[in-house]
PDB file of N, CA and C in Angstrom:
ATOM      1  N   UNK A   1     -25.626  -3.816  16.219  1.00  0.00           N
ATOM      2  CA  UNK A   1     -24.285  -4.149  15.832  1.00  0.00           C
ATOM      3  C   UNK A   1     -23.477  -4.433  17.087  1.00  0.00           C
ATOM      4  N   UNK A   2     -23.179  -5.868  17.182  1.00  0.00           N
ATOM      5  CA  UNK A   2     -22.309  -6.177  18.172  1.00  0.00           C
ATOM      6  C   UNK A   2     -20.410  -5.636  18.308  1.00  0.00           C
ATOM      7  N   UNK A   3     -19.880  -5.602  19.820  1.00  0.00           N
ATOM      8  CA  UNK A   3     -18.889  -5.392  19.266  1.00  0.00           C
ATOM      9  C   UNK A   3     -17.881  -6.136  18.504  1.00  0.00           C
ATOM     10  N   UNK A   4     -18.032  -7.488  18.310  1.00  0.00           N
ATOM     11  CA  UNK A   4     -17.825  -8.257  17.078  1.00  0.00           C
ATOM     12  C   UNK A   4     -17.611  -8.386  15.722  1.00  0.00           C
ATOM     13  N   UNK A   5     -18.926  -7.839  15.353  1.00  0.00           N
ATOM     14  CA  UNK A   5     -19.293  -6.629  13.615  1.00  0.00           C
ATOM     15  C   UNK A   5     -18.005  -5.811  13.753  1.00  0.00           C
ATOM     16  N   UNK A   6     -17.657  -5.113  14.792  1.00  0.00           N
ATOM     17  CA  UNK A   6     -17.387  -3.533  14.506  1.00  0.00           C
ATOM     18  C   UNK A   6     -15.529  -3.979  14.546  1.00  0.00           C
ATOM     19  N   UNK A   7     -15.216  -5.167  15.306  1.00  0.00           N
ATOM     20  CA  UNK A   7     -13.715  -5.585  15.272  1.00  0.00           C
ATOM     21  C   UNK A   7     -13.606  -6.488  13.604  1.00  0.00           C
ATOM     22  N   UNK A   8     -14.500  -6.941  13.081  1.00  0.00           N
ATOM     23  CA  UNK A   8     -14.351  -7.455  12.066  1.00  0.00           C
ATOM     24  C   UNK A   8     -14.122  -6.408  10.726  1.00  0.00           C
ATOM     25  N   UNK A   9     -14.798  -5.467  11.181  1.00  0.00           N
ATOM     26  CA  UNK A   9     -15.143  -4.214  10.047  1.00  0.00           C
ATOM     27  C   UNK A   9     -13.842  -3.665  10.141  1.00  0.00           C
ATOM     28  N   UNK A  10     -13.187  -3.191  11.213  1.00  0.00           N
ATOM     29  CA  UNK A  10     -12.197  -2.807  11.475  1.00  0.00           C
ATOM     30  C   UNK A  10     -10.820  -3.733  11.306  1.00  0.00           C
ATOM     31  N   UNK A  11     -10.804  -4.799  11.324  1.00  0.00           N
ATOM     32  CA  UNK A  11      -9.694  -5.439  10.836  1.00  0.00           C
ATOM     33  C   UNK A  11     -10.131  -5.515   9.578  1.00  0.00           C
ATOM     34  N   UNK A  12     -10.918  -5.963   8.786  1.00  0.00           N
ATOM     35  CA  UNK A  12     -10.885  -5.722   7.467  1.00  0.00           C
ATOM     36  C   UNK A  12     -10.170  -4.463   6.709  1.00  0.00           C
ATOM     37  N   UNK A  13     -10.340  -3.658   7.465  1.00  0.00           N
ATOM     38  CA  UNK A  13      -9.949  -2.492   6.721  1.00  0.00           C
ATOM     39  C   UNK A  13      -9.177  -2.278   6.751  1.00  0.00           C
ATOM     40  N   UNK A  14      -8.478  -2.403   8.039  1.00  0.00           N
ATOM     41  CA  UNK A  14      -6.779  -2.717   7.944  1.00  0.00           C
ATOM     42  C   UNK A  14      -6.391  -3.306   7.134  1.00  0.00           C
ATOM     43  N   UNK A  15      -7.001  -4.884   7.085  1.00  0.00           N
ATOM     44  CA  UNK A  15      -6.137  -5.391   5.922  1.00  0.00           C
ATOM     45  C   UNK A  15      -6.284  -4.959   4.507  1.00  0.00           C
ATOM     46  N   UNK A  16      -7.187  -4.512   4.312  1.00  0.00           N
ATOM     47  CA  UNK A  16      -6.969  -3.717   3.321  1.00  0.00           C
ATOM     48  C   UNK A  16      -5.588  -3.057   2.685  1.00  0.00           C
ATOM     49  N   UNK A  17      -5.727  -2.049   3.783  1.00  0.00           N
ATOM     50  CA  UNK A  17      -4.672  -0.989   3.688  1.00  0.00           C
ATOM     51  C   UNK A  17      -3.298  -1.823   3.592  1.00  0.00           C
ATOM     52  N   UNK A  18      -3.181  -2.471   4.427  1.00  0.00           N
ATOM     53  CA  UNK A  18      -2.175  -3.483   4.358  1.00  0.00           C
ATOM     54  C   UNK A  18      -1.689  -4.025   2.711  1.00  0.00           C
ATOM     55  N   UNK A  19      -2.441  -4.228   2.337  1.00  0.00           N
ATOM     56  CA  UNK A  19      -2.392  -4.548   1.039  1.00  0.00           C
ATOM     57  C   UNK A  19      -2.674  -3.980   0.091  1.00  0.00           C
ATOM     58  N   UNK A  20      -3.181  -3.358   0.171  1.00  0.00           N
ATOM     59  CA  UNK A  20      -2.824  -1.991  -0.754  1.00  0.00           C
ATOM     60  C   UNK A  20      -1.349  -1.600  -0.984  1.00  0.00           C
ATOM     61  N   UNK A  21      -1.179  -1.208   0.303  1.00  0.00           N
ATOM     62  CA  UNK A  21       0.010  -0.108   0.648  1.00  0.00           C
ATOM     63  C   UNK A  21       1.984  -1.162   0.510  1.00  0.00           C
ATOM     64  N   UNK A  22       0.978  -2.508   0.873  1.00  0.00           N
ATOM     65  CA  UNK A  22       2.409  -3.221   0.742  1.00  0.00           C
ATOM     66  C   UNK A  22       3.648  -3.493  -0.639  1.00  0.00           C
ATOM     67  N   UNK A  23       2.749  -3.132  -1.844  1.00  0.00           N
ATOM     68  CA  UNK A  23       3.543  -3.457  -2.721  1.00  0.00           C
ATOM     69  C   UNK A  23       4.047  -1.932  -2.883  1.00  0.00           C
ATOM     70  N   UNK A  24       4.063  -1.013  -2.682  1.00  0.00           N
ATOM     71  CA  UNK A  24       4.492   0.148  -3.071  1.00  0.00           C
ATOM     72  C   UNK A  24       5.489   0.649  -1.544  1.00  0.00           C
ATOM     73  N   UNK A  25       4.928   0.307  -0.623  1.00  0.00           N
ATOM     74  CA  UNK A  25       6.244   0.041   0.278  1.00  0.00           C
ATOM     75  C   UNK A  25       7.122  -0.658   0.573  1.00  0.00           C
ATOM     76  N   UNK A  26       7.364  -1.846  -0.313  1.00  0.00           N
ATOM     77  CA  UNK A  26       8.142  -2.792  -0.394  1.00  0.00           C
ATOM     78  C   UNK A  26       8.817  -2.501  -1.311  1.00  0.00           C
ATOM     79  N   UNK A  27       8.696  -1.783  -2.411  1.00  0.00           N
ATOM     80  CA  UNK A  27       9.205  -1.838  -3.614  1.00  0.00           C
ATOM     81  C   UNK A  27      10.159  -0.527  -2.949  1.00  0.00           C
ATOM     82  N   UNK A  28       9.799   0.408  -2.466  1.00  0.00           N
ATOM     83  CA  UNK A  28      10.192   1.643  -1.866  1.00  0.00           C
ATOM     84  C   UNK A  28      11.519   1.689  -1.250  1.00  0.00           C
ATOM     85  N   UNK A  29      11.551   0.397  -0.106  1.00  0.00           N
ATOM     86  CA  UNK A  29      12.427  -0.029   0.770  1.00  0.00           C
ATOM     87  C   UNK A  29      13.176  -0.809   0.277  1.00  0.00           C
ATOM     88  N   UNK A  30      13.129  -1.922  -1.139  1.00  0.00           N
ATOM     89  CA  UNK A  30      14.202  -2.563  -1.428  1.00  0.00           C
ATOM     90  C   UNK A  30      14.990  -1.689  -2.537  1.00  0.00           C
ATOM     91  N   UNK A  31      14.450  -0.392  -3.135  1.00  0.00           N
ATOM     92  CA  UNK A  31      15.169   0.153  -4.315  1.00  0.00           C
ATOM     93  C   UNK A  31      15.866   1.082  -2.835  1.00  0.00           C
ATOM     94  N   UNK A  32      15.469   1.492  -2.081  1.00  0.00           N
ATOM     95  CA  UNK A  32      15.991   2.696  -1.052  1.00  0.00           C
ATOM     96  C   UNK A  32      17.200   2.001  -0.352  1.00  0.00           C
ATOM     97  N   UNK A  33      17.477   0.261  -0.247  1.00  0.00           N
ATOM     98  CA  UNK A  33      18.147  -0.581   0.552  1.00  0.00           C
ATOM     99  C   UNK A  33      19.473  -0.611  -0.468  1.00  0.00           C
ATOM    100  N   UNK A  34      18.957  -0.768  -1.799  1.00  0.00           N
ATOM    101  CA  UNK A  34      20.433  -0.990  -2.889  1.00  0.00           C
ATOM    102  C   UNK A  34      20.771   0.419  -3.239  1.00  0.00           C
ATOM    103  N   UNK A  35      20.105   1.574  -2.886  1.00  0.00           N
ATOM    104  CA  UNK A  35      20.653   2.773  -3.540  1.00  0.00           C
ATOM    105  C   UNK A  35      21.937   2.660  -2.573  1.00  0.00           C
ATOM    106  N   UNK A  36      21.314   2.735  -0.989  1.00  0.00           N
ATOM    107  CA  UNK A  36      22.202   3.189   0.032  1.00  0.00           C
ATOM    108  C   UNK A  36      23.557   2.046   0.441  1.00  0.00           C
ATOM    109  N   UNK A  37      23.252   1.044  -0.115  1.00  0.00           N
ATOM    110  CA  UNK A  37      24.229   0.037  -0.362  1.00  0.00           C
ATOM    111  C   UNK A  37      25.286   0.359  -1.370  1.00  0.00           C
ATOM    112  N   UNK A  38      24.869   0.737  -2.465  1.00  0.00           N
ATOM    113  CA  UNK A  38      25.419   1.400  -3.399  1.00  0.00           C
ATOM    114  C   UNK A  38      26.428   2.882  -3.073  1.00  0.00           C
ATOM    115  N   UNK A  39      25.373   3.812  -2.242  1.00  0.00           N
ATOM    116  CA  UNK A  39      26.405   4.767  -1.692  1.00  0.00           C
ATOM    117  C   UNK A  39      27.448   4.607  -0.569  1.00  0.00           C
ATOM    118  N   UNK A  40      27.222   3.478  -0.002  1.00  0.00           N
ATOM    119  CA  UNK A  40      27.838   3.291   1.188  1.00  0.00           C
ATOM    120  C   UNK A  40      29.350   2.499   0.237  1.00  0.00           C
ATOM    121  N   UNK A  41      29.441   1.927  -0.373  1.00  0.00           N
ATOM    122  CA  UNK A  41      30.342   1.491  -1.551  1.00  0.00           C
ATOM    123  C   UNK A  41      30.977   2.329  -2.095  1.00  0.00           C
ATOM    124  N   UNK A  42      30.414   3.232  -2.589  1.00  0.00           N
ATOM    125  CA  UNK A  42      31.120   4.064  -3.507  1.00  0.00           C
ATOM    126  C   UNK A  42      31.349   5.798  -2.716  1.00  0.00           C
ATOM    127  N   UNK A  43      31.212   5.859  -1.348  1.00  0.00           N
ATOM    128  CA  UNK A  43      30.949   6.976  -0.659  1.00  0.00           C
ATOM    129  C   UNK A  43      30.581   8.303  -1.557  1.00  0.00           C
ATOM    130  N   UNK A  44      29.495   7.587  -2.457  1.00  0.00           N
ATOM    131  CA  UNK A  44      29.009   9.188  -2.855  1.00  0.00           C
ATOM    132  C   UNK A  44      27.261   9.196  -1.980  1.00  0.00           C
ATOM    133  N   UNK A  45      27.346  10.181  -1.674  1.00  0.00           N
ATOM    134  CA  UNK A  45      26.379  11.059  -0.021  1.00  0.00           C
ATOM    135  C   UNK A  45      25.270  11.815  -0.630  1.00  0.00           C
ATOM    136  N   UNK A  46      24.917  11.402  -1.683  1.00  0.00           N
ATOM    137  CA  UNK A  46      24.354  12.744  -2.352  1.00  0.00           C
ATOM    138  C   UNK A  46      22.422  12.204  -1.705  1.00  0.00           C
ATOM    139  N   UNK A  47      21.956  13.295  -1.427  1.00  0.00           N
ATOM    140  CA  UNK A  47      20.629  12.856  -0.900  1.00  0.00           C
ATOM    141  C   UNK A  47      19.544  12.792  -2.276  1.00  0.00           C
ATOM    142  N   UNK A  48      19.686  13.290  -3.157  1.00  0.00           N
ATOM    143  CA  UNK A  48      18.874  13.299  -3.947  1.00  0.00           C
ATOM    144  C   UNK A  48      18.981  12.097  -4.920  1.00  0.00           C
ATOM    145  N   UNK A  49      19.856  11.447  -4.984  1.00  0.00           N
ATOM    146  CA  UNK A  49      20.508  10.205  -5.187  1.00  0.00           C
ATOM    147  C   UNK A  49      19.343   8.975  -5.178  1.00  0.00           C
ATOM    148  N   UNK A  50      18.932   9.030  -3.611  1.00  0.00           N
ATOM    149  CA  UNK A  50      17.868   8.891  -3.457  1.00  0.00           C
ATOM    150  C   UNK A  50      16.150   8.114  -3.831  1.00  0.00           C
ATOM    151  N   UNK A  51      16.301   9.951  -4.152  1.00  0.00           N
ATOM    152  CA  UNK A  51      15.095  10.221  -4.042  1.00  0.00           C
ATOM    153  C   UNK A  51      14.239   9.657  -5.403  1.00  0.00           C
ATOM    154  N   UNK A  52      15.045  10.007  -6.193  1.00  0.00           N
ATOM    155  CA  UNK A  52      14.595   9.896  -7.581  1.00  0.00           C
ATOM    156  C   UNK A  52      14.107   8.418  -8.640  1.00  0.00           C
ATOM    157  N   UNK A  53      14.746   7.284  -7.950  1.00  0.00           N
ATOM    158  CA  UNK A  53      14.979   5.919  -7.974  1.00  0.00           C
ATOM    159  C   UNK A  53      13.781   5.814  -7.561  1.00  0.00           C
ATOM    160  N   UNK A  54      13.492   5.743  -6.174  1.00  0.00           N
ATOM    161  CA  UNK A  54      12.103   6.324  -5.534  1.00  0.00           C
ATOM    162  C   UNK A  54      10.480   6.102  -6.058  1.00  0.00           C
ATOM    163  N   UNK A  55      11.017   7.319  -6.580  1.00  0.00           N
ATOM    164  CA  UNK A  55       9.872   8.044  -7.626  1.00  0.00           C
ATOM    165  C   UNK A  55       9.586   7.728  -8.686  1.00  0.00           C
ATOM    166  N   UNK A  56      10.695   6.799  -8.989  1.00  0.00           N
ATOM    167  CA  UNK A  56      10.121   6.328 -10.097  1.00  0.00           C
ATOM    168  C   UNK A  56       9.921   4.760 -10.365  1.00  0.00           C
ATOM    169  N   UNK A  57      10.504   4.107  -9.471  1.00  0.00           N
ATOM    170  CA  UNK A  57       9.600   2.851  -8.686  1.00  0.00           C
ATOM    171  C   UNK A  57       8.360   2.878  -8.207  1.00  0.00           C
ATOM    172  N   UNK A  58       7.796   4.078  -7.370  1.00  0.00           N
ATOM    173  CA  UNK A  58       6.576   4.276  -7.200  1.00  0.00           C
ATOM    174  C   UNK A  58       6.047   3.865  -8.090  1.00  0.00           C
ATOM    175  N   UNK A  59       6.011   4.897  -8.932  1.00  0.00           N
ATOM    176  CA  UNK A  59       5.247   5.534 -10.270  1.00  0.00           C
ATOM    177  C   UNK A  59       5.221   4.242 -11.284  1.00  0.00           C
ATOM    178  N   UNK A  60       6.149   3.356 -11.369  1.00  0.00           N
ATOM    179  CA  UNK A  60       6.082   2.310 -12.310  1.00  0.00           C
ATOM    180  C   UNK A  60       5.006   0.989 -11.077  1.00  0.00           C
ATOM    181  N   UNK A  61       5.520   0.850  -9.985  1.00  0.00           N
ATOM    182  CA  UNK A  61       4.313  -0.181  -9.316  1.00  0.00           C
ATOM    183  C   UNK A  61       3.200   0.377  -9.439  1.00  0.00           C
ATOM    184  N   UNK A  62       2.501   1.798  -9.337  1.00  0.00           N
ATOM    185  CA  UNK A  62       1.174   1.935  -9.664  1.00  0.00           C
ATOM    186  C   UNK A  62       1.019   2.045 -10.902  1.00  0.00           C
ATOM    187  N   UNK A  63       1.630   1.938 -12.157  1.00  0.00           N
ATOM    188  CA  UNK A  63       1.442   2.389 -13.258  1.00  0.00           C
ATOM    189  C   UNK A  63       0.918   0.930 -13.460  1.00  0.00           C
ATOM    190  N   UNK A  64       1.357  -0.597 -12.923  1.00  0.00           N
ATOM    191  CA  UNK A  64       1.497  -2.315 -13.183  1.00  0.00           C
ATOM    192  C   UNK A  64       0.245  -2.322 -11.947  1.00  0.00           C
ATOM    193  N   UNK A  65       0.032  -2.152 -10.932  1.00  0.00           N
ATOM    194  CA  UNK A  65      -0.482  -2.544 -10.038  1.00  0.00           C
ATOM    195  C   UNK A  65      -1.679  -1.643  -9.679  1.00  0.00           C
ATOM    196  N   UNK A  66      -1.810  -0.637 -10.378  1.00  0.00           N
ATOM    197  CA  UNK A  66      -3.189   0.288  -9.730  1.00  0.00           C
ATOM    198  C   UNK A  66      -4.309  -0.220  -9.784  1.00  0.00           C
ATOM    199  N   UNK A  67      -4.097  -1.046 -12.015  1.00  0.00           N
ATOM    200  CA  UNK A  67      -6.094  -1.117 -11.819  1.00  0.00           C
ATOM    201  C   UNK A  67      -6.481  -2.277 -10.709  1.00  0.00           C
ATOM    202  N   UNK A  68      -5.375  -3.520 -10.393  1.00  0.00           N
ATOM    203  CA  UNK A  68      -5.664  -4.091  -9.117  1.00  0.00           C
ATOM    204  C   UNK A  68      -5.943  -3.889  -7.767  1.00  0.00           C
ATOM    205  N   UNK A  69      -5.433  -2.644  -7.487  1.00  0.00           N
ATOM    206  CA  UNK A  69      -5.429  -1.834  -5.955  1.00  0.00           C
ATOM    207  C   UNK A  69      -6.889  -1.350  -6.361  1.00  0.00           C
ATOM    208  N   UNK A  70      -7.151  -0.569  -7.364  1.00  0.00           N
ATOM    209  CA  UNK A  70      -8.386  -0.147  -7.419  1.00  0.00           C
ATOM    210  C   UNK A  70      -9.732  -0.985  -7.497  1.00  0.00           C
ATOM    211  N   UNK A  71      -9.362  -1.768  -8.298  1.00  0.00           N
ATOM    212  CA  UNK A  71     -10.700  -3.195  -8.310  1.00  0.00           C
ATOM    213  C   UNK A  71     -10.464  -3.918  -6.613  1.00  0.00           C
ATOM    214  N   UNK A  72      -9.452  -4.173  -6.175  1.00  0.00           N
ATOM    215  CA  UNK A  72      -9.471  -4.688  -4.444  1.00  0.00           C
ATOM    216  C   UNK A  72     -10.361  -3.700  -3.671  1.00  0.00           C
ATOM    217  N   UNK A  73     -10.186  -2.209  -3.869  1.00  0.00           N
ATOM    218  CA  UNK A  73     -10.577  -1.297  -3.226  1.00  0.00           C
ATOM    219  C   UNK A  73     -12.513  -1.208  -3.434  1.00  0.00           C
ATOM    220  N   UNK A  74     -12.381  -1.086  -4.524  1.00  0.00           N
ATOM    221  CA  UNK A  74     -13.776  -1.382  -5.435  1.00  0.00           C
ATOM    222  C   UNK A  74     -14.656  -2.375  -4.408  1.00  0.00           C
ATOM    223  N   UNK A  75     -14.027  -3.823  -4.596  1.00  0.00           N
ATOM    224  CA  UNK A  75     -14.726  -5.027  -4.323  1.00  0.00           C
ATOM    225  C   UNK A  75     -15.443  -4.669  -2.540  1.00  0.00           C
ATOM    226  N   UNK A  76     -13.639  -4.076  -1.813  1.00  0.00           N
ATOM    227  CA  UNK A  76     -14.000  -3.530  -0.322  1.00  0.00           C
ATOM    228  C   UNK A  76     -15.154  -3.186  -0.274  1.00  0.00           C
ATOM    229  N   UNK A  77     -15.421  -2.123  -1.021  1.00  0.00           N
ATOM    230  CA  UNK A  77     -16.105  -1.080  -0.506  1.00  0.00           C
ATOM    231  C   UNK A  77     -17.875  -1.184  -1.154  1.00  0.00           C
ATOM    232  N   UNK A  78     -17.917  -2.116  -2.076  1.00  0.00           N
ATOM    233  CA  UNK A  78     -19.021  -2.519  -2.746  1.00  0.00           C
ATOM    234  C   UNK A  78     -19.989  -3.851  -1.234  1.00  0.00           C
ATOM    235  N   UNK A  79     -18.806  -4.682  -1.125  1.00  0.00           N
ATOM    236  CA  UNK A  79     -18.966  -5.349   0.017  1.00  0.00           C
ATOM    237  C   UNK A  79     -19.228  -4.339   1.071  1.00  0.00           C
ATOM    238  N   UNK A  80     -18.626  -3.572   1.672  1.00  0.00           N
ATOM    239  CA  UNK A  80     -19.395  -2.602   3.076  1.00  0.00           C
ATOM    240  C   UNK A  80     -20.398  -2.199   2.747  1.00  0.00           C
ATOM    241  N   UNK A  81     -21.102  -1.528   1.484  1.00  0.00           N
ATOM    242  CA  UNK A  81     -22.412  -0.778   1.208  1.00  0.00           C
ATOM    243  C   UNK A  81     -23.250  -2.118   1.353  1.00  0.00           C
ATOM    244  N   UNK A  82     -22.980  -3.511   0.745  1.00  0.00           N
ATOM    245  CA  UNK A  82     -24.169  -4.743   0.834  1.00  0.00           C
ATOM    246  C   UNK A  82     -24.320  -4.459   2.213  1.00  0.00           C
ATOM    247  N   UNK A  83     -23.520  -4.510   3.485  1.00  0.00           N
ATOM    248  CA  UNK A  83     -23.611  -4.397   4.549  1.00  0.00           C
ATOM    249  C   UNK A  83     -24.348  -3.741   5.707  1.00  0.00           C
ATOM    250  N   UNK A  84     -24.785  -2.543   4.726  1.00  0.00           N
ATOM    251  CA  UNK A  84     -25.146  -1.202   5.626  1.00  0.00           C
ATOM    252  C   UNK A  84     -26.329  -1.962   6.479  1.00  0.00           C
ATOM    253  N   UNK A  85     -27.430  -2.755   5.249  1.00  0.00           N
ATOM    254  CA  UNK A  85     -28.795  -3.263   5.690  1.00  0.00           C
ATOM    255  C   UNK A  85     -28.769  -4.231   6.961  1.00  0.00           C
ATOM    256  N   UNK A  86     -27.636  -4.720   7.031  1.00  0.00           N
ATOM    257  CA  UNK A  86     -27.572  -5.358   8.304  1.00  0.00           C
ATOM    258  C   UNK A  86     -26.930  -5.078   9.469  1.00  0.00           C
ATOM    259  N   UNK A  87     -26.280  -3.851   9.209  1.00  0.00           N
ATOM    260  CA  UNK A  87     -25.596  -2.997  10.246  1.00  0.00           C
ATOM    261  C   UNK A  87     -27.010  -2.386  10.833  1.00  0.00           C
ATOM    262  N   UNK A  88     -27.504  -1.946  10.230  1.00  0.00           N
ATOM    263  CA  UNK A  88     -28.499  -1.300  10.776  1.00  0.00           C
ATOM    264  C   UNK A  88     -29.650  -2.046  11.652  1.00  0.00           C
ATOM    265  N   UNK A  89     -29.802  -2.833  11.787  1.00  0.00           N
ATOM    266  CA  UNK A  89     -30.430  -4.021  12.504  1.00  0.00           C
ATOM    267  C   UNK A  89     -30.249  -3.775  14.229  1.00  0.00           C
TER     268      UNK A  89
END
């Protein structure tokens, strides 16, 4: 295994994660951008305010977006095991 293989293996997996992780941190940061827009308007400070908007943006992008994160994840990782036989070379 050249060090070639091992930068390819490794950016793959990043991007992975990358994409995985992007729709649930995006969604995170634009509901977290209008809450605090919202408090900054109406000067109510409350931290839990928040939080809860949050949580339940999470919870609704993986509830729409999991079995896709999981079949992407799937495909990853089905693809690295074809791999092993020629890693090993």
């Amino acid at each position: 295994m050249s060090i070639g293989d091992i930068t390819t293996l490794l950016r793959g997996g990043v991007m992975q994660v990358i994409i995985l992780a992007a729709p649930i941190l995006l969604s995170a940061l634009v509901v977290g951008l209008v809450i605090a827009i919202i408090q900054a308007t109406t000067s109510i400070q409350e931290q839990t305010l928040t939080f809860v908007p949050k949580l339940l943006i999470i919870m609704l992008i993986l509830a729409l977006a999991g079995g896709w994160m999981f079949a992407t994840l799937g495909d990853y990782t089905r693809a690295l095991f074809a791999r092993i036989p020629e890693m090993l070379r």
